[in-house]
Structures are given as C-alpha cells and as structure tokens.
Protein backbone atom coordinates (compact mmCIF):
# COMPACT_ATOMS: atom_id res chain seq x y z
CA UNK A 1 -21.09 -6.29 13.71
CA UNK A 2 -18.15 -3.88 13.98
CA UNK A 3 -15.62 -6.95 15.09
CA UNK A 4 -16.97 -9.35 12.27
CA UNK A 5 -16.42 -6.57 9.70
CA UNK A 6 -12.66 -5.88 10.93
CA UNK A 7 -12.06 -9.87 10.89
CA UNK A 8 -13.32 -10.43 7.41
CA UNK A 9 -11.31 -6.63 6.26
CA UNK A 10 -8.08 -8.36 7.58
CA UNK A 11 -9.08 -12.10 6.17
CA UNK A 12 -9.89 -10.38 2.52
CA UNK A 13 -7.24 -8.06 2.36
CA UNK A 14 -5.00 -10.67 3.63
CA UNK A 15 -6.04 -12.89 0.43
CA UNK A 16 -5.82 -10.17 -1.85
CA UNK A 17 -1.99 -9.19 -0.89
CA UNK A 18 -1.05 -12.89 -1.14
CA UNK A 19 -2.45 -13.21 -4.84
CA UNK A 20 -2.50 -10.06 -6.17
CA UNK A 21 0.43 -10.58 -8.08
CA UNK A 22 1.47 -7.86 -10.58
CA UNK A 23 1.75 -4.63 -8.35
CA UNK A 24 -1.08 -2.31 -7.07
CA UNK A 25 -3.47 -2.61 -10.14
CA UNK A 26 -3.74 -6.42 -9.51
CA UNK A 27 -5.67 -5.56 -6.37
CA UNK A 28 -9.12 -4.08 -8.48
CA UNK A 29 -10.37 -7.73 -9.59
CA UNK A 30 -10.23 -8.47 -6.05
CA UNK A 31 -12.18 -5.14 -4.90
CA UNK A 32 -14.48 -5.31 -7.43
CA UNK A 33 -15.50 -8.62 -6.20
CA UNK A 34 -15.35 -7.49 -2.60
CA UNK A 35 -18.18 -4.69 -3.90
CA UNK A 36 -20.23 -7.52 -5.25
CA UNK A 37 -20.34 -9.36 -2.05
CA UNK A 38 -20.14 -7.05 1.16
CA UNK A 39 -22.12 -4.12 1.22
CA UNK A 40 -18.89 -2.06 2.12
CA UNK A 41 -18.98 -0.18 -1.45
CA UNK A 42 -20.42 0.23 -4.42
CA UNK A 43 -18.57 -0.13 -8.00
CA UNK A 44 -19.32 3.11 -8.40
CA UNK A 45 -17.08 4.27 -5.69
CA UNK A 46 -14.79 1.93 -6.15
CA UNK A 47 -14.42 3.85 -9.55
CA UNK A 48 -13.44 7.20 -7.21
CA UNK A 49 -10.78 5.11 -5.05
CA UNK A 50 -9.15 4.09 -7.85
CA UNK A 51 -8.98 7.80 -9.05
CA UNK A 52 -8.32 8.90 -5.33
CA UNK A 53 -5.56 6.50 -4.85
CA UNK A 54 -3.94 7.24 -8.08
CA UNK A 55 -4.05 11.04 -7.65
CA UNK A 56 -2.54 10.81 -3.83
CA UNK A 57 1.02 9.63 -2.50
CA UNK A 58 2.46 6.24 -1.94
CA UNK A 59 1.57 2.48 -3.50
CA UNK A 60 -1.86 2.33 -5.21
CA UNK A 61 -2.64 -0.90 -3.71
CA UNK A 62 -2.00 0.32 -0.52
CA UNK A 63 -3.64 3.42 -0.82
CA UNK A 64 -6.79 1.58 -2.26
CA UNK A 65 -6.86 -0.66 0.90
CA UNK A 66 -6.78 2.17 3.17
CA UNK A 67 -9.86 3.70 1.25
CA UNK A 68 -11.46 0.33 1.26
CA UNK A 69 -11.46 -0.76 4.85
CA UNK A 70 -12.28 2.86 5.52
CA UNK A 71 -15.05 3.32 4.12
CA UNK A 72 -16.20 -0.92 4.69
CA UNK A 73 -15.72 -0.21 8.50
CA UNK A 74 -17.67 3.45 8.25
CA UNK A 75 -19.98 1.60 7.17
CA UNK A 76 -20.45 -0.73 9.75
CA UNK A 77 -19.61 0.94 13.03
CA UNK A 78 -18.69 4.91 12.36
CA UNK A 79 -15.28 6.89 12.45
CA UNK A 80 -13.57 5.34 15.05
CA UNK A 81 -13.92 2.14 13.22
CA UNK A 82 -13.61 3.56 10.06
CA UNK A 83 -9.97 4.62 11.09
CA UNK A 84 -9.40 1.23 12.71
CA UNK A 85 -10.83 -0.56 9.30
CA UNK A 86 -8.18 1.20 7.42
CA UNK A 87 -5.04 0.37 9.34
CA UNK A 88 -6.49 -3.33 9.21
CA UNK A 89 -6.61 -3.58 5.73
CA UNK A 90 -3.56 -1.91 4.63
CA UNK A 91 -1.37 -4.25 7.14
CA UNK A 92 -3.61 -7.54 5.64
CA UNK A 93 -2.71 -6.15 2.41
CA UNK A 94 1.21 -5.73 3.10
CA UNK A 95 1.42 -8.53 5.49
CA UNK A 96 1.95 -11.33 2.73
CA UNK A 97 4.43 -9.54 0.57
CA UNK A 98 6.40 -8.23 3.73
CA UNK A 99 6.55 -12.63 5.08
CA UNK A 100 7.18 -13.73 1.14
CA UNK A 101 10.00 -11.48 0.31
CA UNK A 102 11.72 -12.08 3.86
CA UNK A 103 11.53 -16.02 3.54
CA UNK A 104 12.23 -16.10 -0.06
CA UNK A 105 14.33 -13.00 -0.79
CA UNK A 106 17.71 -15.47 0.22
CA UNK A 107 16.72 -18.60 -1.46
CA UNK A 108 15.86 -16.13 -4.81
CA UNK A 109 20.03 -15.24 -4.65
CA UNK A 110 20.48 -19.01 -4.67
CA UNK A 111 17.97 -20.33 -7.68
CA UNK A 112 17.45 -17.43 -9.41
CA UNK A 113 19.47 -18.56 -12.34
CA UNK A 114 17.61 -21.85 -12.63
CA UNK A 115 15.72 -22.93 -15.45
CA UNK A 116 12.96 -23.92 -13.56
CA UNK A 117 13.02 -20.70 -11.84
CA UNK A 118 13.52 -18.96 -14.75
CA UNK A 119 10.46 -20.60 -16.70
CA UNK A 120 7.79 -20.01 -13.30
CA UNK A 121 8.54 -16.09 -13.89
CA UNK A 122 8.60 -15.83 -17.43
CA UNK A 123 5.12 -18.11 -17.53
CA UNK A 124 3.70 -15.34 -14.55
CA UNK A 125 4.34 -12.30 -16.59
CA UNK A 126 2.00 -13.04 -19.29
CA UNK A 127 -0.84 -14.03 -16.48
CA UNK A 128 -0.06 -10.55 -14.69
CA UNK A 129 -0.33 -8.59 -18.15
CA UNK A 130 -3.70 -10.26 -18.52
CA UNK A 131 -4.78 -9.07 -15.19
CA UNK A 132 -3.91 -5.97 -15.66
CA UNK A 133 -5.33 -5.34 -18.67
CA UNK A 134 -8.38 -6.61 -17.39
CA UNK A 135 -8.40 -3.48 -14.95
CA UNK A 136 -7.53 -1.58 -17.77
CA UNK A 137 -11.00 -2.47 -19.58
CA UNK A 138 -12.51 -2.22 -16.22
CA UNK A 139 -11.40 1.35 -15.83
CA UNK A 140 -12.15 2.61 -19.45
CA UNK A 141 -15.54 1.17 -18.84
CA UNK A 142 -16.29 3.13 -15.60
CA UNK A 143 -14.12 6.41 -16.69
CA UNK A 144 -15.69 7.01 -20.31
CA UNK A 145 -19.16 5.15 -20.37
CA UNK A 146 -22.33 5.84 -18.95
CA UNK A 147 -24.50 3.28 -17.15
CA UNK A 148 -24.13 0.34 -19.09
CA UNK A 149 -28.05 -0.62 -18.49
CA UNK A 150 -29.29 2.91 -19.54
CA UNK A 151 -27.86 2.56 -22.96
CA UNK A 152 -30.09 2.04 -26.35
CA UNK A 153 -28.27 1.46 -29.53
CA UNK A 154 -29.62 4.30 -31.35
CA UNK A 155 -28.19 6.73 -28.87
CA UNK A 156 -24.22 6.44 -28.64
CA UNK A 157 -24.65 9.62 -26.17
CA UNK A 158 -26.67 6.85 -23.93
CA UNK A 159 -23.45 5.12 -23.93
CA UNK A 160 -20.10 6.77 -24.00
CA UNK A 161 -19.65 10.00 -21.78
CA UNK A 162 -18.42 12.83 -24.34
CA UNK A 163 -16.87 15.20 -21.77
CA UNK A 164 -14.92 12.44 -20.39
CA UNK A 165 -14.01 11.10 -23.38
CA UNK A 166 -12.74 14.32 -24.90
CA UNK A 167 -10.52 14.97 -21.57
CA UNK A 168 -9.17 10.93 -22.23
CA UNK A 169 -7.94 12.28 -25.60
CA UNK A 170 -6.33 15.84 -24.46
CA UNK A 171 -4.65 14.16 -21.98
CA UNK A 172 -3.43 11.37 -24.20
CA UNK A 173 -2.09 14.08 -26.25
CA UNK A 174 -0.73 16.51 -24.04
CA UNK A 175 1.19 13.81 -22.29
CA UNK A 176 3.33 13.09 -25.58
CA UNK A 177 3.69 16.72 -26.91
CA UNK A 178 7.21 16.97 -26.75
CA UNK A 179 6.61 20.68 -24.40
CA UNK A 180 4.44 19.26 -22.23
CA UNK A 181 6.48 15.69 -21.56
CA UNK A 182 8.84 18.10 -18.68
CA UNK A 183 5.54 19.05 -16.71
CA UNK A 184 5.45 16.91 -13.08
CA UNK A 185 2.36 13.94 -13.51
CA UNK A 186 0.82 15.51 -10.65
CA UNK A 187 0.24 18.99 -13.48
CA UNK A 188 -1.90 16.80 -15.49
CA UNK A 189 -3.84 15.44 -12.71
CA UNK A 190 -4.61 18.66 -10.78
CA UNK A 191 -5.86 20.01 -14.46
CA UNK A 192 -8.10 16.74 -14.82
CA UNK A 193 -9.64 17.62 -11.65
CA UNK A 194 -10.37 21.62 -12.33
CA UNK A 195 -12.01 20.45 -15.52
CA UNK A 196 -14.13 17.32 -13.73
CA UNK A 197 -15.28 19.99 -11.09
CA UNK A 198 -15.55 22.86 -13.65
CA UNK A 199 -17.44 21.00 -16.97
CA UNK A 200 -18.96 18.08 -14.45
CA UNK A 201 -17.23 15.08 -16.28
C-alpha cells in the first residue's frame, strides 16, 4: 500500500513539475485534482496548505508538495512514510524543472532572439495568466465563502463568510496605506493568524 502510494506521489508530482508552468501557483489545478482522485486530502485541507505554504519559507510549489506527499503518505502508512512521502514529492516536483533548465538553459542563449522563440513565450504568458487566475477564483472561493452546498439564496450569510471577508478588506487596505507599505509581509500574516485564532475566521 505504502510503496504504491510513494510510486504514484513521485509519478504525480513528477507530472505536475513538468506542466505546471507559471511558478508555484500553477501547481493548485493539479492538487486540486489530485484531492478529487486519491484519498490523500481533502479540498478542504488543501485550502490550509495553500495558506501553510504561503505563510512559511521557500517556493510555494515546493512547499505545497512537501505538505502534500506528507500528509498522502500519513495517510497510507504513518510517520515514517509520511516523512519519506514528502521528500518524494518535492524531488518529483523539482526534478523536471532542474533536467529542463540544464538541457535547455544553453540552447535558450542561442534562439532566444528568434521569432519563433519569441512568439512560443509571448503565446504562454497569456495561458499562465489564465491559470493563475483560475487559482485565484479557486482561493477566493475557499477563503471567503461558506460551503457552497449549504447556501440558500435568501441567506447571503449562508454564503459568504463575513469575518473573513472583513479581514480580506483590512488587509487589502492596510497593505496600500502609505504607513503600513514599510511593515515586513510576514507583519501582515502573523496579524491574519492572531485574528483567525482569536475571532475564529
């Protein structure tokens, strides 16, 4: 059980640093479709890795595949494995990038100036703003609304999650106060997480 879960961590992981094009964000379509198919975790928790990964050091991506093949080999075999599921992942997940930018970093310094070349990465950006905002909706949805199936029009309450959207718009708004734009990231997202654990957002 334990050995089949490692093998399809690496395999998954593996596909997701090859395609996820676009930086660490670009890795959540591919989670979220990893939650729909292995009982490794829930979109609900894969909610609180984005926020975990985001809050701690280092690449999200990478962070997020450390979580994830954590938590997928818990699962399936306890802490040893758990430990041993998160190395696996984050070296599937870096493996790709590591082999594409070593094989193509030299040819790059030789084309880079050609149309052709030119056009491929000018045609990609749009496609990687489109995945990325994608996450974007995906994250608004799971940060500020309630359980979508729960909801009943006449109750917006049944929908949208007040306290969290309240601390969306302070933060919004502290973070371009002209004062406040000298304080570290990491200021704002200690606060957020006093007043999730305080208020229970």
């Amino acid at each position: 059980m334990i050995l089949k879960t490692i093998a399809l961590l690496a395999y998954e992981f593996f596909k997701t640093g090859l395609f996820s094009i676009g930086g660490g964000l670009a890795t959540v379509p591919f989670l979220k479709e990893m939650a729909v198919r292995y009982p490794w975790f829930t979109l609900d928790m894969l909610s609180d890795m984005i926020a975990i990964s985001e809050s701690t050091p280092g690449p999200i991506g990478v962070n997020m595949a450390t979580y994830a093949g954590f938590t997928a080999a818990y699962n399936a075999g306890g802490l040893i494995a758990g430990i041993l599921g998160g190395i696996v992942a984050t070296l599937a997940l870096a493996a790709p990038s590591i082999a594409i930018i070593l094989l193509l970093s030299g040819a790059y310094r030789k084309f880079k100036s050609n149309p052709l070349v030119m056009n491929a990465f000018y045609t990609i950006r749009p496609a990687v703003t489109g995945m990325i905002a994608a996450v974007a909706v995906t994250l608004i949805e799971a940060a500020l609304l309630h359980d979508r199936f729960t909801f009943v029009w006449r109750d917006l309450a049944g929908l949208i999650n007040i306290k969290a959207l309240i601390l969306f718009a302070v933060m919004i708004i502290a973070m371009n106060i002209k004062p406040l734009k000298k304080f570290h990231p990491i200021v704002f997202i200690v606060f957020a997480g006093i007043c999730g654990a305080v208020f229970c957002i």
